[in-house]
PDB file of N, CA and C in Angstrom:
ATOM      1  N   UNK A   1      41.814 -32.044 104.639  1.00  0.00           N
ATOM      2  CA  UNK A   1      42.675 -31.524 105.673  1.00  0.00           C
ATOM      3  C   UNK A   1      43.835 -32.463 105.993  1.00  0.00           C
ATOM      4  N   UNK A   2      44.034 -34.035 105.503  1.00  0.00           N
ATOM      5  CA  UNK A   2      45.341 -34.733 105.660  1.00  0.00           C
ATOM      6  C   UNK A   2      46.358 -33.890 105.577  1.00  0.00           C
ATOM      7  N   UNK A   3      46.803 -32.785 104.829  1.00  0.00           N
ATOM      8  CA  UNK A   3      48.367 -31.931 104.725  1.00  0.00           C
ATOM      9  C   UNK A   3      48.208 -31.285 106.095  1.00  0.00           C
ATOM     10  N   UNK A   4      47.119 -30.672 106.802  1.00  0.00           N
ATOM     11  CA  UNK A   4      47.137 -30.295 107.763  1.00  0.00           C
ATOM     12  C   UNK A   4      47.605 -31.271 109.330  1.00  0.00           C
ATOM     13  N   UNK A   5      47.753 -32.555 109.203  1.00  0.00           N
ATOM     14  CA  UNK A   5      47.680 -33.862 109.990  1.00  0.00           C
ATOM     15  C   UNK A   5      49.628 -34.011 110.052  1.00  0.00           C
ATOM     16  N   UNK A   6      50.233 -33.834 110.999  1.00  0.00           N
ATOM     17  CA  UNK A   6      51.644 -34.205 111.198  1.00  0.00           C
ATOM     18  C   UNK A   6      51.495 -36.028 110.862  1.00  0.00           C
ATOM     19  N   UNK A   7      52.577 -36.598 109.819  1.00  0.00           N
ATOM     20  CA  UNK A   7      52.745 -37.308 109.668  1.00  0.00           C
ATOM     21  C   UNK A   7      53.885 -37.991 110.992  1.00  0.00           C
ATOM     22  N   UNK A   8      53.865 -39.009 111.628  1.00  0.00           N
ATOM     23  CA  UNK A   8      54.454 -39.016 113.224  1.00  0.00           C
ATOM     24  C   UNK A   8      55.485 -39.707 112.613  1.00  0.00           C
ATOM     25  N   UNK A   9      55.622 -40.481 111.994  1.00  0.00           N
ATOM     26  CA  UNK A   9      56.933 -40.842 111.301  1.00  0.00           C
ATOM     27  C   UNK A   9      57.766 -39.945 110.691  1.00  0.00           C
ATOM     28  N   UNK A  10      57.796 -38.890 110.075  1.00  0.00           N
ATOM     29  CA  UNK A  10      59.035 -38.229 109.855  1.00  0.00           C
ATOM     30  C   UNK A  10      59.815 -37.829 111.048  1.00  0.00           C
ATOM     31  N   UNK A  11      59.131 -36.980 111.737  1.00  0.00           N
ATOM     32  CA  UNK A  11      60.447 -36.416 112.703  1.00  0.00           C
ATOM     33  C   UNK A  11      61.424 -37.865 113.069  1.00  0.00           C
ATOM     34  N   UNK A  12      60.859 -38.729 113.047  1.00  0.00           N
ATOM     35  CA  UNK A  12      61.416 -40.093 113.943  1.00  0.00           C
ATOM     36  C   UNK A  12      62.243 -40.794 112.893  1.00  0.00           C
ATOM     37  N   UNK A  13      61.778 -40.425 111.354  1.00  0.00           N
ATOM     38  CA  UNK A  13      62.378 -40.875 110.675  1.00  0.00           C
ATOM     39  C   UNK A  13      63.685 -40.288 110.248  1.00  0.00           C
ATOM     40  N   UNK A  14      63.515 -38.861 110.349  1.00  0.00           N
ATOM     41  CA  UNK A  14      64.704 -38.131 110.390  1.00  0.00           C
ATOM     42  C   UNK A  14      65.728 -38.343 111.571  1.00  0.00           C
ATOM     43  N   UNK A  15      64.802 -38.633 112.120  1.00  0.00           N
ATOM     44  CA  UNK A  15      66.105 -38.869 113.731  1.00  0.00           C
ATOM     45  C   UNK A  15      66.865 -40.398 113.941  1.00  0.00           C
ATOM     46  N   UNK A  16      66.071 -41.380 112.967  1.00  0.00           N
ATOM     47  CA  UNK A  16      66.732 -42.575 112.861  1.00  0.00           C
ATOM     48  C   UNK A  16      67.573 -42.683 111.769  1.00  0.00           C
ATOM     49  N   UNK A  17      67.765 -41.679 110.983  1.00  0.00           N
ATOM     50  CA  UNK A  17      68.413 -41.729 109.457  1.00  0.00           C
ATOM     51  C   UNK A  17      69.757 -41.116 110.066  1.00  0.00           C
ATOM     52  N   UNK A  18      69.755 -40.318 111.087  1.00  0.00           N
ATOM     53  CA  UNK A  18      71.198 -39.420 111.794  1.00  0.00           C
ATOM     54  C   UNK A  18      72.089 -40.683 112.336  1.00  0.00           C
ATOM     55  N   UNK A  19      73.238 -40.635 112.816  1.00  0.00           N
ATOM     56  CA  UNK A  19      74.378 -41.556 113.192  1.00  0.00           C
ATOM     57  C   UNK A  19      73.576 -41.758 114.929  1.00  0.00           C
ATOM     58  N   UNK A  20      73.574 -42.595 114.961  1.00  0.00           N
ATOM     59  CA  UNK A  20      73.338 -43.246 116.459  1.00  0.00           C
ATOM     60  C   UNK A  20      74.356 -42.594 117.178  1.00  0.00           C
ATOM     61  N   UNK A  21      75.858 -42.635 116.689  1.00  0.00           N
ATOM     62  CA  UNK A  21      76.949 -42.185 118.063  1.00  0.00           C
ATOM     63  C   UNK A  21      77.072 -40.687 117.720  1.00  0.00           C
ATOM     64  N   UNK A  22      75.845 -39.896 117.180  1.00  0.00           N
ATOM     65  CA  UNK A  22      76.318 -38.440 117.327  1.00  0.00           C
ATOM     66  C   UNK A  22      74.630 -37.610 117.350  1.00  0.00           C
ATOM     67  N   UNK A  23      74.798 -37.892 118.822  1.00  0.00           N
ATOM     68  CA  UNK A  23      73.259 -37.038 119.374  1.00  0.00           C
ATOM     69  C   UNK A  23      72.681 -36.042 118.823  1.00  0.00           C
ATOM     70  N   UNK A  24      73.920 -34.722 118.794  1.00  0.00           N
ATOM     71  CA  UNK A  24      73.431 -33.412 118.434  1.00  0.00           C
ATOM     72  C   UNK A  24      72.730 -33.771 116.341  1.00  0.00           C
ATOM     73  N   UNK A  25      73.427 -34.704 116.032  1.00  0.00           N
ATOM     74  CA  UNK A  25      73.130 -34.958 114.687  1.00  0.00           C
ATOM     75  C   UNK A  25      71.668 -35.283 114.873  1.00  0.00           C
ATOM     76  N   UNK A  26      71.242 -36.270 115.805  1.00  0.00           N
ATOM     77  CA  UNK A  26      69.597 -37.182 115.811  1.00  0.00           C
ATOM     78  C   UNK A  26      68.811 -35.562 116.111  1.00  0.00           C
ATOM     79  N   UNK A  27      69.108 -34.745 116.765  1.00  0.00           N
ATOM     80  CA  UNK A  27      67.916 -33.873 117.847  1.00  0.00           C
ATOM     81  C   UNK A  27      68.002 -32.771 116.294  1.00  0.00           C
ATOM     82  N   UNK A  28      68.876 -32.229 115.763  1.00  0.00           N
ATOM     83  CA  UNK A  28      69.360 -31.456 114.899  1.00  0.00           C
ATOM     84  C   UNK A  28      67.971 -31.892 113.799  1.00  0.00           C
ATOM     85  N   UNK A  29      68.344 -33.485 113.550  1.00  0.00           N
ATOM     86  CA  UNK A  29      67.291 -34.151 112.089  1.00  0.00           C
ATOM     87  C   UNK A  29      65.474 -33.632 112.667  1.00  0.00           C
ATOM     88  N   UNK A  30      65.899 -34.404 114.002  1.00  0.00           N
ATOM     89  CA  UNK A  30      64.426 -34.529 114.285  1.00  0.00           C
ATOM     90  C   UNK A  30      63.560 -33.235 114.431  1.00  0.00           C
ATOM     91  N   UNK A  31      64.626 -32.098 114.650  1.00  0.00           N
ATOM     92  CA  UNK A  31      63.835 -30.934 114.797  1.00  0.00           C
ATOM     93  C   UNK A  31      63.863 -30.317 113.143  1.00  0.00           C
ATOM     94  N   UNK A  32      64.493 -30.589 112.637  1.00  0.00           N
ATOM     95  CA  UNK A  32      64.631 -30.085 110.900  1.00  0.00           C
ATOM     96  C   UNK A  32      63.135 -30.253 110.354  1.00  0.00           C
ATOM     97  N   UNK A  33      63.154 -31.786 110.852  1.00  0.00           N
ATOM     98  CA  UNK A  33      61.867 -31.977 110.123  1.00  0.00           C
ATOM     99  C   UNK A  33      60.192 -32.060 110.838  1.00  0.00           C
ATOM    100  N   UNK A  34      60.599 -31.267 112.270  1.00  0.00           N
ATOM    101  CA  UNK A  34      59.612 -30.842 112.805  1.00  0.00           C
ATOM    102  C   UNK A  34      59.420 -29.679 112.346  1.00  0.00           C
ATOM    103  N   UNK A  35      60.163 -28.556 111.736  1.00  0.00           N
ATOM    104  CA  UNK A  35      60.042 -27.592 111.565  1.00  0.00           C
ATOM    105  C   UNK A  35      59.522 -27.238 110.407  1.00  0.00           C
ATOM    106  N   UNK A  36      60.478 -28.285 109.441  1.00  0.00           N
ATOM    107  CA  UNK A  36      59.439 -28.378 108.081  1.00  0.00           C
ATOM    108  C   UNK A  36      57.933 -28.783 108.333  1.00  0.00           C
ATOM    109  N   UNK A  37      57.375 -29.028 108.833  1.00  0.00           N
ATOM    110  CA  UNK A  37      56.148 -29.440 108.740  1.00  0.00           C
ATOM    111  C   UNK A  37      55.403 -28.395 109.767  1.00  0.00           C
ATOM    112  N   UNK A  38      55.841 -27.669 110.501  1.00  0.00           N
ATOM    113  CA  UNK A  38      55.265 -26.331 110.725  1.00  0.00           C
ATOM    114  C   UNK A  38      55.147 -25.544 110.089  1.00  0.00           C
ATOM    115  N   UNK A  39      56.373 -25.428 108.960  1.00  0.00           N
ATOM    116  CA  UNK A  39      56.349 -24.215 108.149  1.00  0.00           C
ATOM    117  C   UNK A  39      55.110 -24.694 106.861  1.00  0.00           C
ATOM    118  N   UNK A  40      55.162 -25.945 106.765  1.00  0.00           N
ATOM    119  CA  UNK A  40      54.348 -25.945 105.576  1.00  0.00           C
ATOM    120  C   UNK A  40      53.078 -26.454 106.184  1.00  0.00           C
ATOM    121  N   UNK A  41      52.907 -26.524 107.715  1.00  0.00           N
ATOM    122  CA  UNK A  41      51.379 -26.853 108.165  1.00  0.00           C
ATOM    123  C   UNK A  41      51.269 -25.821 109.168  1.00  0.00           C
ATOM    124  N   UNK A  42      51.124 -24.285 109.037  1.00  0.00           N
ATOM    125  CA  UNK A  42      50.664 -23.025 109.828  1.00  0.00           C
ATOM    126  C   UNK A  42      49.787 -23.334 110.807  1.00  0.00           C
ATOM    127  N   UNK A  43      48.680 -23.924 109.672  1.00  0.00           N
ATOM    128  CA  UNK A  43      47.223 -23.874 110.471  1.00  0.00           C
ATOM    129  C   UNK A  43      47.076 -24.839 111.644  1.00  0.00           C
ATOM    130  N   UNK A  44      47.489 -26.536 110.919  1.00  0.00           N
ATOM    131  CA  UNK A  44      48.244 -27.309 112.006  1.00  0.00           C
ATOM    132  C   UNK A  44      48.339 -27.094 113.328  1.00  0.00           C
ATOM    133  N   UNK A  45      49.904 -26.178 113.042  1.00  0.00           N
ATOM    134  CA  UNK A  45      50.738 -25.821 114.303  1.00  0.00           C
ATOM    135  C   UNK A  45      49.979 -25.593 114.940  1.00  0.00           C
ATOM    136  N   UNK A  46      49.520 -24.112 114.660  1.00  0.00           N
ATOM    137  CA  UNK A  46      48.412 -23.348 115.498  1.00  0.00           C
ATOM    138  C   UNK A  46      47.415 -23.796 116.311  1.00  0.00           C
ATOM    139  N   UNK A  47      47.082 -24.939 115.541  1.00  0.00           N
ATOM    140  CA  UNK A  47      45.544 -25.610 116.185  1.00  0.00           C
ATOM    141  C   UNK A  47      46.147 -26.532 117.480  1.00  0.00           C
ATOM    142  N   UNK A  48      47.394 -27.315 117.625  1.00  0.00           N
ATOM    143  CA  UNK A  48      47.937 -27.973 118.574  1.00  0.00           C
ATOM    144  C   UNK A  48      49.141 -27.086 119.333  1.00  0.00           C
ATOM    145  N   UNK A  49      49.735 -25.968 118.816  1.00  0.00           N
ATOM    146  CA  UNK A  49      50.680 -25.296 120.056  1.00  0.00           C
ATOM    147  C   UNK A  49      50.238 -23.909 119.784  1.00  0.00           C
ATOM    148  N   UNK A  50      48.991 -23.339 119.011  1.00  0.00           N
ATOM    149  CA  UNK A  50      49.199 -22.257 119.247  1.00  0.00           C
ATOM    150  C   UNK A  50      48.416 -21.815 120.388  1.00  0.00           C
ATOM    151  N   UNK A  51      47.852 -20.279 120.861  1.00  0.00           N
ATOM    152  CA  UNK A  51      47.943 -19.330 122.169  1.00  0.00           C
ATOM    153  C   UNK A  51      46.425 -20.604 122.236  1.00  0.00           C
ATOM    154  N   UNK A  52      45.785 -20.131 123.615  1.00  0.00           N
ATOM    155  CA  UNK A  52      45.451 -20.639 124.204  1.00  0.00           C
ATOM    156  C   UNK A  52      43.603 -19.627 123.614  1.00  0.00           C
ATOM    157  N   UNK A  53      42.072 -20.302 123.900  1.00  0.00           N
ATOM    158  CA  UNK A  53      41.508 -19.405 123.463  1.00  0.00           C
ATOM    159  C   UNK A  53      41.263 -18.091 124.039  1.00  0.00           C
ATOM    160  N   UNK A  54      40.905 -17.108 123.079  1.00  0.00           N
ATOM    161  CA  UNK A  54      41.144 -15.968 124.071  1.00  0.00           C
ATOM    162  C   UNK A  54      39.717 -15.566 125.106  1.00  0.00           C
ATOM    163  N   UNK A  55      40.112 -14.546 126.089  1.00  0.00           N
ATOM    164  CA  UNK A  55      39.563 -14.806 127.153  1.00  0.00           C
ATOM    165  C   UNK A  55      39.441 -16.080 128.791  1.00  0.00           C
ATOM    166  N   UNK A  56      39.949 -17.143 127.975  1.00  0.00           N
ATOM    167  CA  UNK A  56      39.995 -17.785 128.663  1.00  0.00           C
ATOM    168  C   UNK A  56      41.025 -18.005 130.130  1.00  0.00           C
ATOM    169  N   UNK A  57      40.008 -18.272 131.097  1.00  0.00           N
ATOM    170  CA  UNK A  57      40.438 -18.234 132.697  1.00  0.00           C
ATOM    171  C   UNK A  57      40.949 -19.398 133.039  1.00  0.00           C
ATOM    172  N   UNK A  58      41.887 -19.961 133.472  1.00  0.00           N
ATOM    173  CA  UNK A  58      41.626 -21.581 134.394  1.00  0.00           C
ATOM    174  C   UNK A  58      40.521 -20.836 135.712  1.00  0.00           C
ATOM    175  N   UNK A  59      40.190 -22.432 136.221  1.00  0.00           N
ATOM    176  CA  UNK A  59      39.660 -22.248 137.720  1.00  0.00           C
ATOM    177  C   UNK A  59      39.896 -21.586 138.250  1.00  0.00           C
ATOM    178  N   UNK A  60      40.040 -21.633 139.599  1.00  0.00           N
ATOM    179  CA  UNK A  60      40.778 -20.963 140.621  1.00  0.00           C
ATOM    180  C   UNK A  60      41.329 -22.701 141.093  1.00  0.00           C
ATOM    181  N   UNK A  61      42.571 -23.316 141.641  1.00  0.00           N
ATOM    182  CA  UNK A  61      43.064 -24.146 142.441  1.00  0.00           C
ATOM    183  C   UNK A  61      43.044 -25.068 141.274  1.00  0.00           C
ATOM    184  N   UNK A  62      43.145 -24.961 139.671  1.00  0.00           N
ATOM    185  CA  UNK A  62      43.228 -25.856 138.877  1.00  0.00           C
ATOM    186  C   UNK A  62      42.942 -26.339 138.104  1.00  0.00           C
ATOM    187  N   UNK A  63      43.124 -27.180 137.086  1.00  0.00           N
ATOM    188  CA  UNK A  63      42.181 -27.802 135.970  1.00  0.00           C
ATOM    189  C   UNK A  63      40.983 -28.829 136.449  1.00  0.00           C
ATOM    190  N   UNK A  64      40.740 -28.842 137.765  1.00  0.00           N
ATOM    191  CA  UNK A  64      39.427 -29.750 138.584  1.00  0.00           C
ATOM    192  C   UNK A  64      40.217 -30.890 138.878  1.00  0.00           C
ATOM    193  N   UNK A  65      40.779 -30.887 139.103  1.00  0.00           N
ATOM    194  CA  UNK A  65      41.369 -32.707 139.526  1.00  0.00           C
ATOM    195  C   UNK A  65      40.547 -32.727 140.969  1.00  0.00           C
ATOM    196  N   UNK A  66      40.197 -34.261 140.665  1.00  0.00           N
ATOM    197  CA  UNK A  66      39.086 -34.994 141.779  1.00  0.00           C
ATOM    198  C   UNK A  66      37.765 -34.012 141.614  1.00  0.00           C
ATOM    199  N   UNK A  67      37.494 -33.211 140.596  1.00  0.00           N
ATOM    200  CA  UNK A  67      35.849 -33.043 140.190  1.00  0.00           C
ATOM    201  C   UNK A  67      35.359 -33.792 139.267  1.00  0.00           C
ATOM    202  N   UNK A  68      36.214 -34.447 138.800  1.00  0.00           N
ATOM    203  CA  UNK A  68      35.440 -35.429 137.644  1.00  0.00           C
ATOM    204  C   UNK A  68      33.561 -36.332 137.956  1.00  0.00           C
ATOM    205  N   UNK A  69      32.991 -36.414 137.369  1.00  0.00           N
ATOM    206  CA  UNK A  69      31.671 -37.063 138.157  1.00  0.00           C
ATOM    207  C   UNK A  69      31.372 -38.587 137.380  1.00  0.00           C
ATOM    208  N   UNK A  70      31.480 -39.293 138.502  1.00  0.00           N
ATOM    209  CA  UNK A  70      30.888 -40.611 137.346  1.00  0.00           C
ATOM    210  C   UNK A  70      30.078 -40.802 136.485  1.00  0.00           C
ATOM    211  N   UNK A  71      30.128 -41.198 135.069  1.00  0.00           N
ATOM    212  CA  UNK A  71      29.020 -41.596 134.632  1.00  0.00           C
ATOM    213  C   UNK A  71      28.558 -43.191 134.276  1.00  0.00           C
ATOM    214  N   UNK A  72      26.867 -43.468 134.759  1.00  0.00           N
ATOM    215  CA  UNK A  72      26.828 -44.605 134.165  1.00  0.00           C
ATOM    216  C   UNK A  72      26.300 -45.089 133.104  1.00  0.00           C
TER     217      UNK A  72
END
C-alpha cells in the first residue's frame, strides 16, 4: 500500500522549485502536485478527505470535549 501513502515532500517540493517573488506560481505548483497524487492515489484521497462514514451522527453539543476519562 506505499503508492497509496502521500509522499509529504512533493507538494513542498513543487512549491519550493516555483520563484519565491511570484506566489500565485508556489500555490499553482503546490496544488499541481497535490492533485497529481489524488488522481493517481483515489483510494488514498478517499480514506483521508473522503465523505464521512455513513450513518454517522456527531453527539449532541459536540465531539465530547472535557469527556475525555483518565487513564492509569
Amino acid at each position: 500500500m506505499p503508492s497509496a501513502v502521500m509522499r509529504v515532500d512533493t507538494p513542498d517540493a513543487a512549491w519550493g522549485a516555483a520563484p519565491a517573488q511570484d506566489p500565485a506560481a508556489r500555490i499553482e505548483a503546490w496544488a499541481g502536485a497535490f492533485r497529481s497524487w489524488e488522481l493517481a492515489n483515489p483510494e488514498g484521497f478517499g480514506l483521508i478527505y473522503g465523505d464521512p462514514v455513513p450513518g454517522y451522527r456527531p453527539p449532541e453539543g459536540g465531539a465530547g470535549r472535557g469527556r475525555a476519562r483518565a487513564v492509569d
